[in-house]
N, C-alpha and C. Protein backbone atom coordinates (compact mmCIF):
# COMPACT_ATOMS: atom_id res chain seq x y z
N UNK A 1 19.35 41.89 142.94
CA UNK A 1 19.13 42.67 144.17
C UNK A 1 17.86 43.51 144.00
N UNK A 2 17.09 43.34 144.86
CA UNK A 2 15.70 44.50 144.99
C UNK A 2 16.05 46.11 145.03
N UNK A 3 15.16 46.79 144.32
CA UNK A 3 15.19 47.94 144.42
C UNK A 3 15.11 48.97 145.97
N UNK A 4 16.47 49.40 145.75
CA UNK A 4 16.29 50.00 147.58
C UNK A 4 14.57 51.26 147.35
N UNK A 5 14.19 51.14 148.68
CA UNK A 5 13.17 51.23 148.94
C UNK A 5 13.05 52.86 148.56
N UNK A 6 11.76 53.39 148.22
CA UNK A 6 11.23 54.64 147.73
C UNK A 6 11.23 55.77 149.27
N UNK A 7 11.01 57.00 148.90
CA UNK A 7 10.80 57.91 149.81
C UNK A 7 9.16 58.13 150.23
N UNK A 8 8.87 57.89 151.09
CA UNK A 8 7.14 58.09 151.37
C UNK A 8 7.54 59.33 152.06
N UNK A 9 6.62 60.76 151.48
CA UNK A 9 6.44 61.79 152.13
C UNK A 9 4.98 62.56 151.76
N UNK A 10 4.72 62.83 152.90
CA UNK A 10 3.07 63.47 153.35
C UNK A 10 2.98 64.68 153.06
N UNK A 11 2.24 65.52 152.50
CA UNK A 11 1.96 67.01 152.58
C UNK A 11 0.77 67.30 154.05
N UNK A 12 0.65 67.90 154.65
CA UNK A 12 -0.44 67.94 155.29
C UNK A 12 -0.96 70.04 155.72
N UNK A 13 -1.90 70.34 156.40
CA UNK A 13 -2.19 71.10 156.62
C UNK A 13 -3.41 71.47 156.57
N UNK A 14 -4.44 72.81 156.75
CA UNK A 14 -5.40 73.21 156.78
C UNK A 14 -5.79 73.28 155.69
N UNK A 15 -7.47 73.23 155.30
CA UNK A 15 -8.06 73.46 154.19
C UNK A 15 -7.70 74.46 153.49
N UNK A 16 -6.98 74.67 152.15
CA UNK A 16 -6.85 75.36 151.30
C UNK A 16 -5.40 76.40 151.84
N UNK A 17 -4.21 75.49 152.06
CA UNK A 17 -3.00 75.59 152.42
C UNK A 17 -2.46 75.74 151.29
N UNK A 18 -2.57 75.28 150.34
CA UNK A 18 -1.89 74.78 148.91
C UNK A 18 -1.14 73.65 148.69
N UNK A 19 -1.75 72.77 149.73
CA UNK A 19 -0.99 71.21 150.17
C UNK A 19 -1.45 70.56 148.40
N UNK A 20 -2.09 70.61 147.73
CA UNK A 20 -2.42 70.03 146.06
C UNK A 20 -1.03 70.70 145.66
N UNK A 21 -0.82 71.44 145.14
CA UNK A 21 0.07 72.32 144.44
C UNK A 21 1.11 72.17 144.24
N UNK A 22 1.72 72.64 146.24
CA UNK A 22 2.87 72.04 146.23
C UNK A 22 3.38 70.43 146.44
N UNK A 23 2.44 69.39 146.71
CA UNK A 23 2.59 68.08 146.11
C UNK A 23 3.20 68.14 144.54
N UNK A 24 1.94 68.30 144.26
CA UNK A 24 2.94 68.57 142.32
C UNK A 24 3.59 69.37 142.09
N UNK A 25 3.67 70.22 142.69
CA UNK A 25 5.34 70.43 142.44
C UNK A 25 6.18 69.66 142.81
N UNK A 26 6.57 69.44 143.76
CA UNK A 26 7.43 68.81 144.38
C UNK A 26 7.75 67.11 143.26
N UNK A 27 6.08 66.80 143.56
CA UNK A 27 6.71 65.64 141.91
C UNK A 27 7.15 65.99 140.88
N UNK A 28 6.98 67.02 140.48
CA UNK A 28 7.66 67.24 138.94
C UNK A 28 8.90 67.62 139.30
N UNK A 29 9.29 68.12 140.28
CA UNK A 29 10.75 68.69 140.89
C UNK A 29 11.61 66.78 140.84
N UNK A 30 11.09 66.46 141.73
CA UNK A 30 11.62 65.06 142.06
C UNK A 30 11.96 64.32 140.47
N UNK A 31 10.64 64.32 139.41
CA UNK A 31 10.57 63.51 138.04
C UNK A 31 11.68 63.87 137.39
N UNK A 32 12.12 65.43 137.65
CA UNK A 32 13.01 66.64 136.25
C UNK A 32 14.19 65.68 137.27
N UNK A 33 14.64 65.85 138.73
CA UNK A 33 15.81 65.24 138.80
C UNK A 33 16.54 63.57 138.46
N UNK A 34 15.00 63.26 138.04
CA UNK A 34 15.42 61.50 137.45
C UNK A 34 14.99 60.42 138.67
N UNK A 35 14.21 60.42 139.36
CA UNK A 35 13.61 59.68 140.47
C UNK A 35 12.31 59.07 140.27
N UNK A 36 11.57 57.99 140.21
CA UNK A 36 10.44 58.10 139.50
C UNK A 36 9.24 58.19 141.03
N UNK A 37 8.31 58.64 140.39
CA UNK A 37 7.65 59.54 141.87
C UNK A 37 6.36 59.16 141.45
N UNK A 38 5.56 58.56 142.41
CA UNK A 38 3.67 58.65 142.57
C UNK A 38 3.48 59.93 143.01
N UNK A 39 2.33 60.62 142.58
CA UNK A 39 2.06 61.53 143.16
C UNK A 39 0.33 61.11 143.59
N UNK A 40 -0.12 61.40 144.82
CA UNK A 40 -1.20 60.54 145.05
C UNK A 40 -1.98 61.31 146.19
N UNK A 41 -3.29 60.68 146.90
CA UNK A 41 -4.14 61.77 147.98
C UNK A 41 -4.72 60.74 148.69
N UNK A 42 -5.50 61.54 149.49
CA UNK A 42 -5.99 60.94 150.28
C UNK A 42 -7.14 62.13 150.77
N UNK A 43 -8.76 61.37 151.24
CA UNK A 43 -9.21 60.16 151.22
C UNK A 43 -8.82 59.64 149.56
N UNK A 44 -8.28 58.53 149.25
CA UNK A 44 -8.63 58.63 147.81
C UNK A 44 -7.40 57.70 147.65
N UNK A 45 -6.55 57.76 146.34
CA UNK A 45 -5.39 57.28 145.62
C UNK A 45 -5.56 55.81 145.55
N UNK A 46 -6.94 55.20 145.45
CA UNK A 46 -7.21 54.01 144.81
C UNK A 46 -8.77 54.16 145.04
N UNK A 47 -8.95 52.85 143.95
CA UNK A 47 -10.05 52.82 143.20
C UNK A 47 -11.48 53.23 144.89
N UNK A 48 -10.97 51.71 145.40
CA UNK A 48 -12.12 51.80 146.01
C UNK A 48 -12.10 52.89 147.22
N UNK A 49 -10.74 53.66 147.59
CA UNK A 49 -10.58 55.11 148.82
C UNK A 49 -11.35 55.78 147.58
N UNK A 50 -11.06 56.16 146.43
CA UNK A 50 -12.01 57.31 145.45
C UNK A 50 -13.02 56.89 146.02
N UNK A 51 -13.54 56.13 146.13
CA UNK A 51 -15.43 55.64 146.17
C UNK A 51 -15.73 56.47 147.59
N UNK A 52 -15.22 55.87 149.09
CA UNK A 52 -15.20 56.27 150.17
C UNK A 52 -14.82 58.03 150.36
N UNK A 53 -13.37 58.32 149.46
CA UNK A 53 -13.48 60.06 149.43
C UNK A 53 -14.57 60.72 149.11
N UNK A 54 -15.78 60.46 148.56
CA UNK A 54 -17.14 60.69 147.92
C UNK A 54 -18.07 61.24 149.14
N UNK A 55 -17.71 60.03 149.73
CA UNK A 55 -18.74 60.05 151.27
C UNK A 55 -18.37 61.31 152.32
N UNK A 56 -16.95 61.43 152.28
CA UNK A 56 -16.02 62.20 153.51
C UNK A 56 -16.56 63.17 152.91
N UNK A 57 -15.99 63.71 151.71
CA UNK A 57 -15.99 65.19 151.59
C UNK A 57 -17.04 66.04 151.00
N UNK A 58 -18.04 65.38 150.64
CA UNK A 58 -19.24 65.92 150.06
C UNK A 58 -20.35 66.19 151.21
N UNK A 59 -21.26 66.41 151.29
CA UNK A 59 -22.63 66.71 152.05
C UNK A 59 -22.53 67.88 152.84
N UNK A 60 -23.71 67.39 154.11
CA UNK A 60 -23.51 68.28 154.95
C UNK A 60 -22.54 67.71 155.44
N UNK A 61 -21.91 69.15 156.28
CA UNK A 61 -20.97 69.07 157.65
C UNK A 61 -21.37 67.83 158.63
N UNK A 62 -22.52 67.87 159.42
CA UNK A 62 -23.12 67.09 160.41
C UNK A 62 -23.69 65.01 159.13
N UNK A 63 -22.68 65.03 158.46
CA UNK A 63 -23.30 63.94 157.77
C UNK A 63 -22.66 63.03 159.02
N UNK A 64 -21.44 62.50 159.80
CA UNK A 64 -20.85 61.42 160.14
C UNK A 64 -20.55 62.49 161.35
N UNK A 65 -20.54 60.79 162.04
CA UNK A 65 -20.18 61.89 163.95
C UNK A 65 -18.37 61.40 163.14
N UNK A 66 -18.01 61.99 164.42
CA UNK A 66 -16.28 61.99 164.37
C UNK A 66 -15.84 60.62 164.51
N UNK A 67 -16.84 59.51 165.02
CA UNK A 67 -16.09 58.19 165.72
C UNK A 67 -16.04 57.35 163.98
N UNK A 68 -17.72 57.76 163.51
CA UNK A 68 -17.69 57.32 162.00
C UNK A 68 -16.77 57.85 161.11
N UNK A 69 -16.28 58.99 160.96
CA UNK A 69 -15.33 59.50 160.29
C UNK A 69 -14.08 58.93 160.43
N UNK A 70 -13.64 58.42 161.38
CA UNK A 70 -12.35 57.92 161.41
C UNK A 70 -12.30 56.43 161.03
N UNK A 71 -13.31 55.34 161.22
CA UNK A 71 -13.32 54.56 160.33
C UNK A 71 -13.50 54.36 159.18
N UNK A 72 -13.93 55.28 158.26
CA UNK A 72 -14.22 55.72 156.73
C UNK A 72 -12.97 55.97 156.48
N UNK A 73 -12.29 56.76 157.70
CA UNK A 73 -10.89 57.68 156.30
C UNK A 73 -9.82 56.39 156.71
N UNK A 74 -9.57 55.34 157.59
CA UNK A 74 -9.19 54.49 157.63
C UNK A 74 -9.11 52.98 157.19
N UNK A 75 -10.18 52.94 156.34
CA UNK A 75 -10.79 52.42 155.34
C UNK A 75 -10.26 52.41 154.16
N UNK A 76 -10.39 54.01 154.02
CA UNK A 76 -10.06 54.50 152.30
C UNK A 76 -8.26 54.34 152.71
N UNK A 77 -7.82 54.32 153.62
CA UNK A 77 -6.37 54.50 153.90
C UNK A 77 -5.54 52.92 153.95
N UNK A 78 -6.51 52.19 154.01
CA UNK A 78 -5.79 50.62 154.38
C UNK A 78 -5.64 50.63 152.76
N UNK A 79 -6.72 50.55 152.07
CA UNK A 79 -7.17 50.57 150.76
C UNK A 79 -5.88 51.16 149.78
N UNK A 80 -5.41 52.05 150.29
CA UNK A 80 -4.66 53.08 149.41
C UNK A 80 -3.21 53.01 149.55
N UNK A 81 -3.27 52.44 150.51
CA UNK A 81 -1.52 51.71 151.30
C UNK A 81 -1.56 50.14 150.34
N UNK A 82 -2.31 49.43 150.75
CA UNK A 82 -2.31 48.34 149.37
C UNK A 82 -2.52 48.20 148.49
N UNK A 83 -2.72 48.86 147.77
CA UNK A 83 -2.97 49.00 146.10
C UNK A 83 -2.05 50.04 145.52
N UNK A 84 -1.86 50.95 146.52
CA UNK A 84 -0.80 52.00 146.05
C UNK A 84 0.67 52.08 146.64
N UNK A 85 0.52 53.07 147.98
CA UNK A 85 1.78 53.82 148.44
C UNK A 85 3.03 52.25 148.85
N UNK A 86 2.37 51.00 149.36
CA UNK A 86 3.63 50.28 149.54
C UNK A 86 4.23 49.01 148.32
N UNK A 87 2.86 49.31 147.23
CA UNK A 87 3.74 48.74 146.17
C UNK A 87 4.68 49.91 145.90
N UNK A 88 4.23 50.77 145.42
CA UNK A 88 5.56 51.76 144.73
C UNK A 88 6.62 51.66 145.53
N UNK A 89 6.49 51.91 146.56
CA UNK A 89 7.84 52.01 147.51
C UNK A 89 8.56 51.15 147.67
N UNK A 90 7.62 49.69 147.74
CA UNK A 90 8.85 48.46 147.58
C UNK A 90 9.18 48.16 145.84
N UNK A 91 8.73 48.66 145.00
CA UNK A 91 9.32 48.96 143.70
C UNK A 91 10.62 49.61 143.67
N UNK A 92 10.59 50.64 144.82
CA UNK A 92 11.72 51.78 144.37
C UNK A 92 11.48 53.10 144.53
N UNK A 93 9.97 53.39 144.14
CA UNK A 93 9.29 54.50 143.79
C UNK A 93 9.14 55.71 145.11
N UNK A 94 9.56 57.00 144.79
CA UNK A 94 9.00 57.43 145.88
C UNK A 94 7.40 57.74 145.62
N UNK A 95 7.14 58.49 147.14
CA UNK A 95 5.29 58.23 146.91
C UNK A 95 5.64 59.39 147.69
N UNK A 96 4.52 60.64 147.12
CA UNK A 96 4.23 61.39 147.69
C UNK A 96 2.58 61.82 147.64
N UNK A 97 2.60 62.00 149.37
CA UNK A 97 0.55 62.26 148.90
C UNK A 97 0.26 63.17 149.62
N UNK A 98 -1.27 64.08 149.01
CA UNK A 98 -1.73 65.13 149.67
C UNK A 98 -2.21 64.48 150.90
N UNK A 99 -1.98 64.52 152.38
CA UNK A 99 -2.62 64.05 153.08
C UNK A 99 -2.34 62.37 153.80
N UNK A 100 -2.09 62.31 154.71
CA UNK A 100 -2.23 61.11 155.60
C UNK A 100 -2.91 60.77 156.78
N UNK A 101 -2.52 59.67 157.85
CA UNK A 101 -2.96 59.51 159.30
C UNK A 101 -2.68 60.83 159.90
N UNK A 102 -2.08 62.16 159.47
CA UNK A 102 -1.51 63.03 160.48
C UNK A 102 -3.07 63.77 160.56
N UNK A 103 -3.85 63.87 159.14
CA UNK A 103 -4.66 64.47 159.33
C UNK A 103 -5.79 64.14 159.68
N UNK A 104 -6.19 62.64 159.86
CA UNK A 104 -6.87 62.06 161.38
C UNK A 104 -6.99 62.11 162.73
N UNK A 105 -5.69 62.39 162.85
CA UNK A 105 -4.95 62.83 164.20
C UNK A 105 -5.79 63.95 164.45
N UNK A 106 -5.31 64.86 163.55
CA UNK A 106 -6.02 66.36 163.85
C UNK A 106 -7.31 66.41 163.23
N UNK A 107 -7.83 66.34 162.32
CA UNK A 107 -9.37 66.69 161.96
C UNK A 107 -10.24 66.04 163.07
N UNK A 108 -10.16 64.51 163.51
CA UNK A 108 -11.29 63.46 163.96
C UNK A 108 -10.40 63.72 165.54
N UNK A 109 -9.19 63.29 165.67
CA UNK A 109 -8.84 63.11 166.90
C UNK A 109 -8.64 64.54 168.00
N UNK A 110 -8.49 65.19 167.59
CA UNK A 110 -8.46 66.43 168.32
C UNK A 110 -9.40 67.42 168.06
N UNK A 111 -10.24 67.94 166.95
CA UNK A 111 -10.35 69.04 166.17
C UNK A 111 -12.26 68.61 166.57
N UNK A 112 -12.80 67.35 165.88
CA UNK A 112 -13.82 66.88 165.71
C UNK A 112 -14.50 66.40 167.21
N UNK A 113 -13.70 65.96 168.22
CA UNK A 113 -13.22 65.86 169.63
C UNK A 113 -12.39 65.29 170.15
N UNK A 114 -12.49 64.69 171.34
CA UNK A 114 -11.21 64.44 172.04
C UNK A 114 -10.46 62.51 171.96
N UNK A 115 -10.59 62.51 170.66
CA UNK A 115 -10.42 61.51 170.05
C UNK A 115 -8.91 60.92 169.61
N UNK A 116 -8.25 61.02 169.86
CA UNK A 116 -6.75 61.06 170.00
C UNK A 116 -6.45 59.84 169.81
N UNK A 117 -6.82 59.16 171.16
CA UNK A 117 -6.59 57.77 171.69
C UNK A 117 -7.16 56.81 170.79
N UNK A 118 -8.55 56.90 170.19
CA UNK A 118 -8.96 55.94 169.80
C UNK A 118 -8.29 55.79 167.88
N UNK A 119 -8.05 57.17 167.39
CA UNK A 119 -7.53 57.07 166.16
C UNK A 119 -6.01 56.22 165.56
N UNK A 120 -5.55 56.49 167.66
CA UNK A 120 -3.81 56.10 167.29
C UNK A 120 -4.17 54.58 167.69
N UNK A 121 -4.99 54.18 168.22
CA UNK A 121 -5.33 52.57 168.32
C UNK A 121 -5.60 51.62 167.05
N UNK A 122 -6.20 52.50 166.28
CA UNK A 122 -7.14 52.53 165.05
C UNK A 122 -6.20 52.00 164.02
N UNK A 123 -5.33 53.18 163.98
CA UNK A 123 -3.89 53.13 163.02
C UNK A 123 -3.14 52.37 163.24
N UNK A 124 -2.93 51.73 164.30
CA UNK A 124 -2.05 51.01 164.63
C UNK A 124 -2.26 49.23 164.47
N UNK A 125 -3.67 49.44 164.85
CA UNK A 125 -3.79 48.02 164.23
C UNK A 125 -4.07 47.68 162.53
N UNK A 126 -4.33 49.02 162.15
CA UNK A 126 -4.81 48.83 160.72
C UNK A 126 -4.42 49.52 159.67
N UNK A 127 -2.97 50.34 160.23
CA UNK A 127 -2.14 50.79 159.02
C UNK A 127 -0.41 50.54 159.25
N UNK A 128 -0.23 51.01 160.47
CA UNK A 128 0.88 50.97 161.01
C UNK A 128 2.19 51.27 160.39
N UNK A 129 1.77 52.87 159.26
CA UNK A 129 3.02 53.11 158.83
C UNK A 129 2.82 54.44 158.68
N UNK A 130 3.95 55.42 159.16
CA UNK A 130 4.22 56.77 159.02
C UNK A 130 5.25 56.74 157.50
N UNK A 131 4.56 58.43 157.64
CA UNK A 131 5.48 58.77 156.09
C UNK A 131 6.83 58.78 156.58
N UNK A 132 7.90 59.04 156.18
CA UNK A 132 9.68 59.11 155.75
C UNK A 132 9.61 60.62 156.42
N UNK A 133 8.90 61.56 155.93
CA UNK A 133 8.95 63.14 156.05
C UNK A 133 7.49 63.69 155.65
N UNK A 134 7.17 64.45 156.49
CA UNK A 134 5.98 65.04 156.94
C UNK A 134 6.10 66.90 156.62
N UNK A 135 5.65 67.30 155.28
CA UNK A 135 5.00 68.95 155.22
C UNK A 135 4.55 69.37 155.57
N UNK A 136 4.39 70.05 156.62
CA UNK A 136 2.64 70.53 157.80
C UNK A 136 3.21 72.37 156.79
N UNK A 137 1.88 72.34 155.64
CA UNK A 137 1.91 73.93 155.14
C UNK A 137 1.21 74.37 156.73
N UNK A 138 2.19 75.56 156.88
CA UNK A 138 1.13 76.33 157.77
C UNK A 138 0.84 77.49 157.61
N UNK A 139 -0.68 78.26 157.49
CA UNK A 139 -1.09 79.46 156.97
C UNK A 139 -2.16 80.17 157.74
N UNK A 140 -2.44 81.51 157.56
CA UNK A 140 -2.90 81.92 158.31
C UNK A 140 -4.71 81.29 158.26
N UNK A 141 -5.68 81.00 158.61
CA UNK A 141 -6.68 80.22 158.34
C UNK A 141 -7.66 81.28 158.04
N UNK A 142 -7.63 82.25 157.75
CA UNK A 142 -8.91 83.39 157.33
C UNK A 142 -8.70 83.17 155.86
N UNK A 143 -7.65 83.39 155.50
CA UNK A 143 -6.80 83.29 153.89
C UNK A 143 -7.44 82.38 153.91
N UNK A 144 -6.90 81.17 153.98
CA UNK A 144 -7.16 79.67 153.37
C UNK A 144 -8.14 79.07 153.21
N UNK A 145 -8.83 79.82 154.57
CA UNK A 145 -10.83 79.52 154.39
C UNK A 145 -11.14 79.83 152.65
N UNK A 146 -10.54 81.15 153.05
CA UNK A 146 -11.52 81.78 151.69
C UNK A 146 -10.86 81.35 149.96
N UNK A 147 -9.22 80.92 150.39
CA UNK A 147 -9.12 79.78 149.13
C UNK A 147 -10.03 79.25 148.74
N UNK A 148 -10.15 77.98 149.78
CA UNK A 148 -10.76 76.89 149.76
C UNK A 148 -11.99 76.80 149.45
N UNK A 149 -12.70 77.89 150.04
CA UNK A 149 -14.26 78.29 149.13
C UNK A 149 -14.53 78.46 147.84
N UNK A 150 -13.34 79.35 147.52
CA UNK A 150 -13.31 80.07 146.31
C UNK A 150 -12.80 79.11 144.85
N UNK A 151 -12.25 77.96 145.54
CA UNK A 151 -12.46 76.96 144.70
C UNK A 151 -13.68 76.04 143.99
N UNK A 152 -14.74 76.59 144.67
CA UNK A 152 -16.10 75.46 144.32
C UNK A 152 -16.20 74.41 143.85
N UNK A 153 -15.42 73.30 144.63
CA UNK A 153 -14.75 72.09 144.07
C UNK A 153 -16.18 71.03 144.16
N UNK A 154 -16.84 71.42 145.05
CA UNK A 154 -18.16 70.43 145.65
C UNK A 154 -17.66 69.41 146.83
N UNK A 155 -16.22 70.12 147.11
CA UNK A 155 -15.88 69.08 148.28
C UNK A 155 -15.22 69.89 149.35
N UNK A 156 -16.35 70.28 149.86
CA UNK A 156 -16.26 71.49 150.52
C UNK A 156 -16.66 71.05 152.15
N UNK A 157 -17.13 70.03 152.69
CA UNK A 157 -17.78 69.39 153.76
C UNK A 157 -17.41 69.94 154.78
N UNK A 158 -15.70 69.63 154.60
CA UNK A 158 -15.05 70.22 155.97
C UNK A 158 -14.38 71.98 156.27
N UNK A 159 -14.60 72.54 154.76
CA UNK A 159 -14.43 74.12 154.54
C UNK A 159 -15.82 74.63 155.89
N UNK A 160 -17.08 73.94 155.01
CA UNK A 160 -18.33 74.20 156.01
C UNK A 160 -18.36 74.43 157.00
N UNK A 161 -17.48 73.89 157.94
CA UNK A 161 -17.67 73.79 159.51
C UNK A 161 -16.78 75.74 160.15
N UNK A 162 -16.59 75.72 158.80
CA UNK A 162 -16.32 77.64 159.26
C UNK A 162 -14.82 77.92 160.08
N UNK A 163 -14.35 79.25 160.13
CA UNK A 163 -13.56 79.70 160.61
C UNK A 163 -12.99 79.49 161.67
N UNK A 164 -13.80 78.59 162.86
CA UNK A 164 -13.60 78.34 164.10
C UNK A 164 -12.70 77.13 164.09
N UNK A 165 -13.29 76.50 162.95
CA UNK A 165 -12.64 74.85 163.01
C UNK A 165 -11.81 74.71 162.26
N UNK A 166 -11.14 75.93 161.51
CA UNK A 166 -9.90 76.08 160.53
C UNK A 166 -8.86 76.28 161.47
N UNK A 167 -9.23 77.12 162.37
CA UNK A 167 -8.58 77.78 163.39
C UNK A 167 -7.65 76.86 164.68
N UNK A 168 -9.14 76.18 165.07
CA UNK A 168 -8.36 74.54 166.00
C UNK A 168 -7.62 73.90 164.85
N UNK A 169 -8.02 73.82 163.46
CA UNK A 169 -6.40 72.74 163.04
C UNK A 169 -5.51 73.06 162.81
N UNK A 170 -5.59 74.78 162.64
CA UNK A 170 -3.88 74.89 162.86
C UNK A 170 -3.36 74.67 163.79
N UNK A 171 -3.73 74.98 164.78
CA UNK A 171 -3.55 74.94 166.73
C UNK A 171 -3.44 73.17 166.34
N UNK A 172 -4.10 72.68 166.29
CA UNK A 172 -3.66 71.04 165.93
C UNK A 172 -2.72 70.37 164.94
N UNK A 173 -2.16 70.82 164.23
CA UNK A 173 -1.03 70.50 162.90
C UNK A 173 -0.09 71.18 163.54
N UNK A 174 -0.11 72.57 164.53
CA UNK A 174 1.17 72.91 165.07
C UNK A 174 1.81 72.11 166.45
N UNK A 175 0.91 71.48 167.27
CA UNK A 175 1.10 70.44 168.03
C UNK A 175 1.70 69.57 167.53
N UNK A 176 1.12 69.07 166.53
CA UNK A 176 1.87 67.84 165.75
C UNK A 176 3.02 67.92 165.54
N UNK A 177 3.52 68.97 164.77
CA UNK A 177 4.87 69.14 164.43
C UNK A 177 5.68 69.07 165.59
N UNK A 178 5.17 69.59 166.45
CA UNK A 178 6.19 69.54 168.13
C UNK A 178 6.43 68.21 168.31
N UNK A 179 5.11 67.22 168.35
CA UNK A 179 5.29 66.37 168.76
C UNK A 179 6.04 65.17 167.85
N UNK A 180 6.00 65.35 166.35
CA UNK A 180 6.34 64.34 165.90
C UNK A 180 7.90 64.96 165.07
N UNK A 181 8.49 66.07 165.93
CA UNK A 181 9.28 66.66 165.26
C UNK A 181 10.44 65.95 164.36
N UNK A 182 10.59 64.69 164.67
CA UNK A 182 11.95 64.11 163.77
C UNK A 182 11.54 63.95 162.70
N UNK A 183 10.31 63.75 161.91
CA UNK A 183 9.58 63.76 160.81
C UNK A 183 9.18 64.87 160.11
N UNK A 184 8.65 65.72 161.00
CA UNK A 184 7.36 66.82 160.33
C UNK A 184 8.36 68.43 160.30
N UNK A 185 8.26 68.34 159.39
CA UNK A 185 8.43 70.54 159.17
C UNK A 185 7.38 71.25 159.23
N UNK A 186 7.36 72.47 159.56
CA UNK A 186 6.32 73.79 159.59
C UNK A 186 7.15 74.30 158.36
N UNK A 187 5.69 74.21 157.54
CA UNK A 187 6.45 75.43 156.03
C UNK A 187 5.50 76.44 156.32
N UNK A 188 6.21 77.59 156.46
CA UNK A 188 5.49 78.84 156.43
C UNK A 188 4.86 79.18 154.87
N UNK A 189 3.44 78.27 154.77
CA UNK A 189 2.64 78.70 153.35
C UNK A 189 1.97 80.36 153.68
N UNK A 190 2.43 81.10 154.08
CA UNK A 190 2.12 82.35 153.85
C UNK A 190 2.84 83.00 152.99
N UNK A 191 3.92 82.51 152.44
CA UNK A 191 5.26 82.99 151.80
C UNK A 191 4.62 82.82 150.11
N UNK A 192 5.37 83.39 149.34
CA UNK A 192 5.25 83.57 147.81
C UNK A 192 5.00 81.89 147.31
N UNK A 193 4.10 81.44 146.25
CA UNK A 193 3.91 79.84 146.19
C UNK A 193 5.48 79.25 145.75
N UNK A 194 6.29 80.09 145.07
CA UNK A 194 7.20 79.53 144.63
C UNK A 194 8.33 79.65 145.66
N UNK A 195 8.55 81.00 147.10
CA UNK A 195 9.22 80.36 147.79
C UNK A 195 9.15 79.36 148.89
N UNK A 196 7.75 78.93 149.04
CA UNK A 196 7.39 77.80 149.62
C UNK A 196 8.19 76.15 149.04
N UNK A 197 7.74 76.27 147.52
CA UNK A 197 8.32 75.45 146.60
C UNK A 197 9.78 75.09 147.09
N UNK A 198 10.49 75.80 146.89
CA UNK A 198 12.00 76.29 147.05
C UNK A 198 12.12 75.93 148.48
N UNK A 199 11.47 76.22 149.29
CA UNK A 199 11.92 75.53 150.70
C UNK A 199 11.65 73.99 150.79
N UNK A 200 10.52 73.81 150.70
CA UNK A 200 10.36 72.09 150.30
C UNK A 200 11.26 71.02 149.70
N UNK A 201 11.92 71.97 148.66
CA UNK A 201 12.81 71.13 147.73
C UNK A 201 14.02 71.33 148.56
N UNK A 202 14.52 72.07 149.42
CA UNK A 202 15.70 71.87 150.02
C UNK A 202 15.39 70.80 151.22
N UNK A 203 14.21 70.69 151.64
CA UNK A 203 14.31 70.00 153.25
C UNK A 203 14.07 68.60 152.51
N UNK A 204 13.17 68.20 151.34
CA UNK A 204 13.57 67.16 150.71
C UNK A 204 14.54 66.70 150.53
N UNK A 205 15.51 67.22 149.61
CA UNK A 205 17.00 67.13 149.63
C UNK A 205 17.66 66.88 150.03
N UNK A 206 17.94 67.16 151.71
CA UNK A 206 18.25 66.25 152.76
C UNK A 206 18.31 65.36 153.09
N UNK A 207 16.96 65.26 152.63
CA UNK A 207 16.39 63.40 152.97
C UNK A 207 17.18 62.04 152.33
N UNK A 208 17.04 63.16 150.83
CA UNK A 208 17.17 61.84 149.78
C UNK A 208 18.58 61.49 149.69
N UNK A 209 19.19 59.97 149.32
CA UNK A 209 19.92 59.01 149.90
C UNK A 209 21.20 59.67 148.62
């Protein structure tokens, strides 16, 4: 008999939410209970999305209009679904990653402009799979700006575009959650990192079979 199928779940949210963090946590939470877990990102979590994450998140701000951006991160995303997130899962494995299509939706389709339509066309012919359960950290975006700076990671592209455009994606990740509510939670990441942690691991919990 095949291994019943893995848990795919998304972290998502604004730049410098602590969507890295609590991903690993959450895997090492998942590993300590005996589950075996990818922990993985996006743009990125295979060879050739690493190559393409290079392009997204480095330069200037004004490097790619929004229509180019969404074929790049859809690219690195076909890429990263076949080599990664649906072997593990039809292994068994759960897969958890910083980041998915949710945050296309909002960075390129709403945020970048009024691009909605053409991203969910996009996805649909060329990924056509939502996560299991969806994390939308949500935080206040003055904070998180100045995380996210204060990291000097060199992948800073979309920190660049400033306070205004931190601001529309929360206003855009909180839409989402409305709209895709049977999936997605609002974690209040304003809270202590570890009782964020602690909430995650219960709405997980739920999930799992």
């Amino acid at each position: 008999m095949p291994p019943a199928r893995g848990l795919f779940i998304s972290l998502e949210g604004i730049d410098g939410s602590g969507k890295s963090t609590q991903a690993r946590r959450l895997a090492e939470a998942l590993r300590a209970s005996g589950r075996d877990t990818v922990l993985t990102r996006e743009p990125g979590g295979a060879s050739g999305a690493e190559e393409i994450r290079r392009l997204l998140v480095e330069g200037d701000p004004d490097r790619w209009s929004p229509e180019t951006e969404i074929l790049l991160f859809t690219a690195a995303r076909r890429d990263h679904l076949e080599r990664t997130i649906r072997p593990a899962l039809e292994a068994g494995r759960d897969v958890i990653t910083d980041r998915f299509a949710d945050s296309t939706r909002v960075y390129q389709g709403a945020t970048r402009g009024d691009l909605r339509g053409l991203v969910d066309q996009i996805h649909s012919a060329a990924i056509g799979v939502e996560p299991d359960l969806t994390l939308i950290l949500d935080m206040d975006p003055e904070t998180a700006l100045v995380r996210g700076l204060a990291r000097d990671s060199g992948e800073d592209r979309f920190e660049d575009f400033g306070l205004p455009f931190q601001q529309k994606l929360r206003v855009g990740f909180q839409a989402l959650a409305r709209e895709y509510s049977d999936r997605c939670h609002l974690i209040d990441a304003n809270a202590d990192p570890d009782q964020v942690a602690s909430n995650i691991a219960e709405i997980v919990r739920r999930r799992l079979p």
